[in-house]
C-alpha atoms as a PDB file:
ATOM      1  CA  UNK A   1      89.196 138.348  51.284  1.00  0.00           C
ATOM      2  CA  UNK A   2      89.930 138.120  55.088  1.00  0.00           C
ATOM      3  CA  UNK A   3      91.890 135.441  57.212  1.00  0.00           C
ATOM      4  CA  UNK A   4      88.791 134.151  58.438  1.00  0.00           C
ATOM      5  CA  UNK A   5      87.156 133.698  55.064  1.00  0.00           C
ATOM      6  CA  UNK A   6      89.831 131.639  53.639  1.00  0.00           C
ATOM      7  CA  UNK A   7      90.165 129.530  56.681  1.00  0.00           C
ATOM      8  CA  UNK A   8      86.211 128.892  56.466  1.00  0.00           C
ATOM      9  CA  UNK A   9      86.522 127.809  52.938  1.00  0.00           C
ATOM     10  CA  UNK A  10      89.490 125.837  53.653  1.00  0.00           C
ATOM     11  CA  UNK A  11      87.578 123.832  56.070  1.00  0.00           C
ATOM     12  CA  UNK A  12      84.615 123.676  54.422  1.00  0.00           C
ATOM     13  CA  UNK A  13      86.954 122.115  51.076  1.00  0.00           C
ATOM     14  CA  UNK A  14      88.927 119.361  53.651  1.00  0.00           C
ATOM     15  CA  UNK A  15      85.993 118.520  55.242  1.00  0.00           C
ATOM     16  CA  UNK A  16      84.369 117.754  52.125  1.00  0.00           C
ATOM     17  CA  UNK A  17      86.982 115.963  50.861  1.00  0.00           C
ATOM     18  CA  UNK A  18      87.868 113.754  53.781  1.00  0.00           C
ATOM     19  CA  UNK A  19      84.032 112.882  53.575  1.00  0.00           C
ATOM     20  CA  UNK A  20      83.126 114.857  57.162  1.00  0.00           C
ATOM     21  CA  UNK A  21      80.139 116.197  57.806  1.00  0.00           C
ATOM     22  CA  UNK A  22      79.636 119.355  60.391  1.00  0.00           C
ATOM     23  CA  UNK A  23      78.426 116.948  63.367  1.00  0.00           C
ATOM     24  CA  UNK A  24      81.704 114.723  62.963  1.00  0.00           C
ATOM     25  CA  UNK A  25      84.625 117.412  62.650  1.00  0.00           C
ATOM     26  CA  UNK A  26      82.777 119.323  65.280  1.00  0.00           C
ATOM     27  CA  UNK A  27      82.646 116.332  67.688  1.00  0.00           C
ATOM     28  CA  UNK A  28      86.658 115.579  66.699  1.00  0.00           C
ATOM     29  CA  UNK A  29      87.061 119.279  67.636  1.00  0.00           C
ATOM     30  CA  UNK A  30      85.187 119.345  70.828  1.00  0.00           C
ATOM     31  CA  UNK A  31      82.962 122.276  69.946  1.00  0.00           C
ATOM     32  CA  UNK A  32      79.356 122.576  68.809  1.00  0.00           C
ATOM     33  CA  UNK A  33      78.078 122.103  65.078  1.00  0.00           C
ATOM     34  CA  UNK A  34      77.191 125.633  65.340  1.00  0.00           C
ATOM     35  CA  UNK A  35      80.462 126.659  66.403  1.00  0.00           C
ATOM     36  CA  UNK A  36      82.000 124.776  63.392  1.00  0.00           C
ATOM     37  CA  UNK A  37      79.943 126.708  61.301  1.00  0.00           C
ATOM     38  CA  UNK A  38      80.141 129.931  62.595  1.00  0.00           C
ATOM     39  CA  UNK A  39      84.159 128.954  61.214  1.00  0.00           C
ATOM     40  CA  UNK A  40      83.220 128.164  58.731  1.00  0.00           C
ATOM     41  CA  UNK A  41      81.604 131.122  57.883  1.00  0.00           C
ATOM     42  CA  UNK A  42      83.965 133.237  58.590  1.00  0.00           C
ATOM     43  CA  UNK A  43      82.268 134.570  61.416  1.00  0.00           C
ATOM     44  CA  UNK A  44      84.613 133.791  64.284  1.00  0.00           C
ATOM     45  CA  UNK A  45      88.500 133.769  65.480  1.00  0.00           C
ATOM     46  CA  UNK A  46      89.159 130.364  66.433  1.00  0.00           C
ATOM     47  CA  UNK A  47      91.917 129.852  69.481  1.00  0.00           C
ATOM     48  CA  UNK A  48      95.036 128.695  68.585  1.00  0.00           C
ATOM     49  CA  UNK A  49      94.521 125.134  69.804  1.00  0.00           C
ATOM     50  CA  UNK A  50      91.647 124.853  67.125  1.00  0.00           C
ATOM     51  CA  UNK A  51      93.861 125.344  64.109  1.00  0.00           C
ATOM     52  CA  UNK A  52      96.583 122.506  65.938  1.00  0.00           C
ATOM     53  CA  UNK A  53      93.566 120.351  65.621  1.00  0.00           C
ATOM     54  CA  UNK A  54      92.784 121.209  62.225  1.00  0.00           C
ATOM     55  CA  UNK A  55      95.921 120.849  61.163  1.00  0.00           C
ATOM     56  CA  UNK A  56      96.222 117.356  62.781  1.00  0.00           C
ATOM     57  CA  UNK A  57      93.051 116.041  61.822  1.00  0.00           C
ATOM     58  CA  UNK A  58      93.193 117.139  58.234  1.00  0.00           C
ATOM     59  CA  UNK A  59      97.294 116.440  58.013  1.00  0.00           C
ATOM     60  CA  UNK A  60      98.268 119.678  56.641  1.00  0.00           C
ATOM     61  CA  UNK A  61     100.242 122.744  57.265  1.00  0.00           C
ATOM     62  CA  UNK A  62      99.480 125.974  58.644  1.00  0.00           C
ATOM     63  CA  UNK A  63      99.547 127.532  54.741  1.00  0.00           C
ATOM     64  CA  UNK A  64      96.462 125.219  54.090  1.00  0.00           C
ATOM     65  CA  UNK A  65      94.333 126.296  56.567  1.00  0.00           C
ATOM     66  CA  UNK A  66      94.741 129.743  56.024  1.00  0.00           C
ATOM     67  CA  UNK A  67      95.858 130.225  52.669  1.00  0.00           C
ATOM     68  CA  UNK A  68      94.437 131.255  49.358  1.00  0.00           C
ATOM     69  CA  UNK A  69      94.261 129.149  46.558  1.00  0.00           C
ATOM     70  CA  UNK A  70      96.477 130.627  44.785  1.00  0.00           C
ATOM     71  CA  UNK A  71      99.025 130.914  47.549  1.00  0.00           C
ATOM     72  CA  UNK A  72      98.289 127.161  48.466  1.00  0.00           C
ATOM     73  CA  UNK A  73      98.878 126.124  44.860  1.00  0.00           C
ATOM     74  CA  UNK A  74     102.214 127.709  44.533  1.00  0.00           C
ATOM     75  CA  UNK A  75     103.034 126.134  48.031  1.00  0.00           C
ATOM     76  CA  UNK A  76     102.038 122.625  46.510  1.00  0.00           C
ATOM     77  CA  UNK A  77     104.192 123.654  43.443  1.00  0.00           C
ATOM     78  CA  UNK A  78     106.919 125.141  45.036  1.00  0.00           C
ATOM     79  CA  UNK A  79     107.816 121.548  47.376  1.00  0.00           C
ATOM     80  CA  UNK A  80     106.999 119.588  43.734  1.00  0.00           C
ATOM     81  CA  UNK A  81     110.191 122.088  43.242  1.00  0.00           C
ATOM     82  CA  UNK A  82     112.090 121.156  46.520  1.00  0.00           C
ATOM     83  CA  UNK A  83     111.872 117.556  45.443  1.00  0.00           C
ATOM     84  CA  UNK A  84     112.411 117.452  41.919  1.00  0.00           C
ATOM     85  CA  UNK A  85     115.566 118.677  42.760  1.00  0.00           C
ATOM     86  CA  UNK A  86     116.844 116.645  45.289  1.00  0.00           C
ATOM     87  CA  UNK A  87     115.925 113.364  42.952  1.00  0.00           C
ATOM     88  CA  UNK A  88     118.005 115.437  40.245  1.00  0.00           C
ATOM     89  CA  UNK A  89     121.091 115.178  42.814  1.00  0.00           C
ATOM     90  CA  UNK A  90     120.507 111.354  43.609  1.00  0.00           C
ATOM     91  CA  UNK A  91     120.033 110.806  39.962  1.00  0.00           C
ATOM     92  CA  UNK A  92     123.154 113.058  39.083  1.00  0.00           C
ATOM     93  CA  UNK A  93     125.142 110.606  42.273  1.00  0.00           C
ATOM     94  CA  UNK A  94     124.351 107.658  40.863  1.00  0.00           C
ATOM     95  CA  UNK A  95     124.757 108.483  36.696  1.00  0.00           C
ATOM     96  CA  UNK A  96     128.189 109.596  37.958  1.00  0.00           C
ATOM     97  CA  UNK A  97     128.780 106.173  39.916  1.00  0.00           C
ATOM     98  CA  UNK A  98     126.273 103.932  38.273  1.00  0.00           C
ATOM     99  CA  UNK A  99     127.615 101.154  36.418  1.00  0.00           C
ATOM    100  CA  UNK A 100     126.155 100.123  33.595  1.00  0.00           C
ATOM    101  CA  UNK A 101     122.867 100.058  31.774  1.00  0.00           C
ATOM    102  CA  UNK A 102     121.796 101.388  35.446  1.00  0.00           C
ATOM    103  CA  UNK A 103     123.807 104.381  35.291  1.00  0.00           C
ATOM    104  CA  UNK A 104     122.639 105.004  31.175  1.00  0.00           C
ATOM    105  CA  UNK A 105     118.876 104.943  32.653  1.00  0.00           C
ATOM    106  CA  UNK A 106     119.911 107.320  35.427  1.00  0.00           C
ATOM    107  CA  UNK A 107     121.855 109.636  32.902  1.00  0.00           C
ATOM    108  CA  UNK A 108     118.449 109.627  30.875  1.00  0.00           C
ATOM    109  CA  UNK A 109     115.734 110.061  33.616  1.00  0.00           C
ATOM    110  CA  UNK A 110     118.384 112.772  34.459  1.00  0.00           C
ATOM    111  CA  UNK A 111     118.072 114.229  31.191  1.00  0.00           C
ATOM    112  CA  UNK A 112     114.006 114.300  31.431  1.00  0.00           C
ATOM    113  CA  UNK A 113     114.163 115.763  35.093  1.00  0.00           C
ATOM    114  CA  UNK A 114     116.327 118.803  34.208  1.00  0.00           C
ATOM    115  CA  UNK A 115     113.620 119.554  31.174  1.00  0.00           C
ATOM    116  CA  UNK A 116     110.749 119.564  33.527  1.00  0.00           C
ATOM    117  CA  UNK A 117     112.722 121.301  36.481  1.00  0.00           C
ATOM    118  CA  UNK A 118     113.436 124.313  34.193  1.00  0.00           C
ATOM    119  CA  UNK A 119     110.094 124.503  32.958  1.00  0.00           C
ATOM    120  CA  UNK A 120     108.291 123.989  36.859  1.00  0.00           C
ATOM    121  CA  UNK A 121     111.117 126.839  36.847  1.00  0.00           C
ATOM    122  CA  UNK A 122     109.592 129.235  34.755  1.00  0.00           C
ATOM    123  CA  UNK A 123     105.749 128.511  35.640  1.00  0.00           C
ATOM    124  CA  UNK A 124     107.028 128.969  38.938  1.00  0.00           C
ATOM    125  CA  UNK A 125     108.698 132.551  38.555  1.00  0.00           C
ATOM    126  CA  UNK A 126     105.890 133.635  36.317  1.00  0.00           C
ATOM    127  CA  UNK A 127     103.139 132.510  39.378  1.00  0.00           C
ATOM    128  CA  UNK A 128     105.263 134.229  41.814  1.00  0.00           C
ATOM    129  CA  UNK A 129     105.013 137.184  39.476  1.00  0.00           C
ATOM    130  CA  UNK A 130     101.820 137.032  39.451  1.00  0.00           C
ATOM    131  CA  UNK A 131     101.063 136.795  42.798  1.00  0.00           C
ATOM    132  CA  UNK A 132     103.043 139.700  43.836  1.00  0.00           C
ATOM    133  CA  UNK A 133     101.891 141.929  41.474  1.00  0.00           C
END
């Protein structure tokens, strides 16, 4: 599949879910309806200053405009990642300085979020496995 195809369908699915119909994203984006869906088709190269506006009105990244599913859902699962383990370091801080029951429920939720980060670790590996393969 092209660029332009997953951008279309990318639209098409945050549209949809922010409730948007053609006529109002079209109107937020200054262009005709038939414009829009000529996008969202896959049928044209929108400027640069489109996808800013996309990415604005829809609050996402670059990646989820233009992405695959499968390469958006790793994205998603790879910042679950990114902040799994920086509440693994806070927890680690404060079971080391906790006083405490505190610090024995930090030592535990510790426990339970270095189980789940090695096994996010190893769906993780095995997507980017896939992916690349």
């Amino acid at each position: 599949m092209e660029l332009l195809e997953y951008l279309g369908r990318n639209v098409v699915r945050l549209r949809e879910k922010k409730g948007m119909e053609q006529k109002d994203l079209a109107l937020l984006l200054e262009r005709s309806p038939s414009t829009l869906c000529s996008l969202e088709k896959g049928r044209v190269y929108p400027h640069f200053s489109m996808v800013e506006r996309l990415q604005r009105i829809f609050e996402v990244d670059v990646l989820e405009l233009l992405g695959s599913e499968e390469e958006i859902e790793l994205w998603k699962s790879v910042q679950l990642f990114q902040k799994l383990l920086v509440y693994e370091g806070q927890l680690r801080r404060f079971s080391e300085a906790g006083e405490g029951e505190k610090r024995e429920e930090a030592k535990s939720l510790l426990y339970a979020l270095m189980i789940l980060r090695e096994a996010m670790n190893g769906v993780l590996e095995k997507r980017l496995y896939e992916l690349l393969s």
